[in-house]
Protein backbone atom coordinates (compact mmCIF):
# COMPACT_ATOMS: atom_id res chain seq x y z
CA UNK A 1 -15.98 -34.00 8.42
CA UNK A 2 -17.71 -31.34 10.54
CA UNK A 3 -16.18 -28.10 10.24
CA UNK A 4 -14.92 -28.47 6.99
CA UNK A 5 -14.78 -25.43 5.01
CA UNK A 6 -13.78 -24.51 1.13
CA UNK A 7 -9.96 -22.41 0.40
CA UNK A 8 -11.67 -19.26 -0.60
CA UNK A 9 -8.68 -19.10 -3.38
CA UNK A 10 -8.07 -22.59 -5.38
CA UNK A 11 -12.00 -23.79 -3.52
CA UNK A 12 -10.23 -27.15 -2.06
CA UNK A 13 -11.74 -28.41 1.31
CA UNK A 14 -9.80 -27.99 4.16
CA UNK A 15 -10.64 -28.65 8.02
CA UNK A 16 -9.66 -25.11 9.30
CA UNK A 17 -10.89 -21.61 8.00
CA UNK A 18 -7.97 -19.23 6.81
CA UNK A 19 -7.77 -16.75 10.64
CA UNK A 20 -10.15 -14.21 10.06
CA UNK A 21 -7.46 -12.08 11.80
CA UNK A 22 -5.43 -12.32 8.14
CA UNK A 23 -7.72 -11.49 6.23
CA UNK A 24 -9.48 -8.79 7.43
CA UNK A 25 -5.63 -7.63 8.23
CA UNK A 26 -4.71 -8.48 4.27
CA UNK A 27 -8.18 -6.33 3.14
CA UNK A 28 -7.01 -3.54 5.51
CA UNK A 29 -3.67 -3.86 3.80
CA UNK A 30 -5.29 -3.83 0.44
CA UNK A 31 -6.42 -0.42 1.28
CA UNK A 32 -2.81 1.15 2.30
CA UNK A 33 -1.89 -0.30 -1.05
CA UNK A 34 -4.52 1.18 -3.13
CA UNK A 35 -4.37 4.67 -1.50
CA UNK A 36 -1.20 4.52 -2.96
CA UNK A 37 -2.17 3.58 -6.19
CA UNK A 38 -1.10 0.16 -6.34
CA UNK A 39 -3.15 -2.76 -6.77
CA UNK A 40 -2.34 -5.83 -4.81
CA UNK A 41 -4.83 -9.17 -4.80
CA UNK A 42 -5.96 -11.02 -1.69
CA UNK A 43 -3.15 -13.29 -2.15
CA UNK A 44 0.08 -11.22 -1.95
CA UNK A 45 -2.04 -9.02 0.82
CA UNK A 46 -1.97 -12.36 2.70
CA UNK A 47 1.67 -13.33 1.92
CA UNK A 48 2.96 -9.89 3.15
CA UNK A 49 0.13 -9.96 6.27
CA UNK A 50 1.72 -13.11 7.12
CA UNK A 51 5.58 -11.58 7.27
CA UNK A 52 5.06 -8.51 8.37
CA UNK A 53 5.74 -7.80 11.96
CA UNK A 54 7.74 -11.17 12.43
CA UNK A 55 11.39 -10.08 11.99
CA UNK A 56 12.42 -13.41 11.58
CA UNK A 57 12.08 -15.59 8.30
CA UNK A 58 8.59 -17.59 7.51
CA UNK A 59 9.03 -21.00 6.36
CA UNK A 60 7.32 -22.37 3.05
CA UNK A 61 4.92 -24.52 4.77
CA UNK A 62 3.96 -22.35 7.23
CA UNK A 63 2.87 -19.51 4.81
CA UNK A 64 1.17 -21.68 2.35
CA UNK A 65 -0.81 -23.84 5.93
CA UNK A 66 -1.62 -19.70 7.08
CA UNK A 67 -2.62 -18.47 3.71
CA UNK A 68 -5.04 -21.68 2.58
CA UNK A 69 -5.85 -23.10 5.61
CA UNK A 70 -4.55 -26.61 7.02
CA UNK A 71 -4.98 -29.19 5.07
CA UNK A 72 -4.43 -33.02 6.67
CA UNK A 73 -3.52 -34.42 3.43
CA UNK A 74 -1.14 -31.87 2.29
CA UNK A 75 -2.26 -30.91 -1.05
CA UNK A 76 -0.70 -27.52 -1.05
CA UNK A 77 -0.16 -25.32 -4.12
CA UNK A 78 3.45 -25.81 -5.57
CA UNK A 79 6.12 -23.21 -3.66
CA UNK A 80 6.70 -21.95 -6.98
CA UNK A 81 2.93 -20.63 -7.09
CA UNK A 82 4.33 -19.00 -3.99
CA UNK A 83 7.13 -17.88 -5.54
CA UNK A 84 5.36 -16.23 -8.18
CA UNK A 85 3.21 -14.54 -5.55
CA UNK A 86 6.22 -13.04 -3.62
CA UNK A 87 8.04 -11.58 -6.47
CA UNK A 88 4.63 -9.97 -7.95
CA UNK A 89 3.98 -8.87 -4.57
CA UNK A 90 8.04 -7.88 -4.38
CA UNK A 91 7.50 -5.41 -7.19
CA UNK A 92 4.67 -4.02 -6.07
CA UNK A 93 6.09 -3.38 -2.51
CA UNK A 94 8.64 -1.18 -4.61
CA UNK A 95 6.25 0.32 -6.44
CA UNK A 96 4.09 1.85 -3.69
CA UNK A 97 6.87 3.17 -1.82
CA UNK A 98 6.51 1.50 1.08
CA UNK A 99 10.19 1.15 3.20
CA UNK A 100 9.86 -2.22 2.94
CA UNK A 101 11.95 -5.34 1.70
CA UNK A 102 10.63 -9.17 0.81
CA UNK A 103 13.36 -11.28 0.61
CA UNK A 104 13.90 -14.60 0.37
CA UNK A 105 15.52 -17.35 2.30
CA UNK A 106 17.08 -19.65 0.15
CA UNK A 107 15.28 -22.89 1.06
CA UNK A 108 13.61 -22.16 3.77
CA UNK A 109 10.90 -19.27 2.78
CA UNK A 110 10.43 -15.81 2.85
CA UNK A 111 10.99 -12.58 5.65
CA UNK A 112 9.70 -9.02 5.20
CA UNK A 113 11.97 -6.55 6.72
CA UNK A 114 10.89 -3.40 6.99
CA UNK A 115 13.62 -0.25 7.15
């Protein structure tokens, strides 16, 4: 199918590129993290690029379909790869110092609330 590309993370094809947007937003984040002296991987800089800002929850689907690209067929990582993901990327929130909060919704996904 023209247009297909490769997930830059598990290398899957999918039919849409991750937004360039996130991750040159998630790289930039990467940098406010490390200045800070904490290091977070492309993945949870994705995650959090992907929350932050909304003030509203993020379903499931949505972050995983905005993190590795749409796929037609579905074949998503497990939500509890994305639940590892958040609570690494929950610690290391803490860590840094950063006034913010990743919590989850109970069955629905995740929000990022910042104080």
């Amino acid at each position: 199918m023209e247009g297909e590309t490769h997930c830059p993370t598990c290398g899957q094809q999918c039919s849409k590129a991750i937004p360039e947007g996130l991750s040159e937003s998630a790289v930039d984040l990467k940098k406010v993290f490390e200045k800070r002296g904490v290091h977070l991987t492309l993945l949870q800089a994705k995650l959090i690029c992907v929350l932050k800002n909304k003030n509203r929850p993020v379903s499931y689907n949505l972050i995983m379909e905005t993190i590795y690209g749409f796929r037609p067929d579905g074949d998503y990582p497990l939500h509890k790869t994305l639940h590892v993901v958040a609570s690494v990327a929950r610690r290391k929130i803490k860590k840094s110092g950063l006034d913010w909060d990743l919590k989850v919704v109970w069955g629905y996904g995740y929000e990022l609330e910042e104080r």
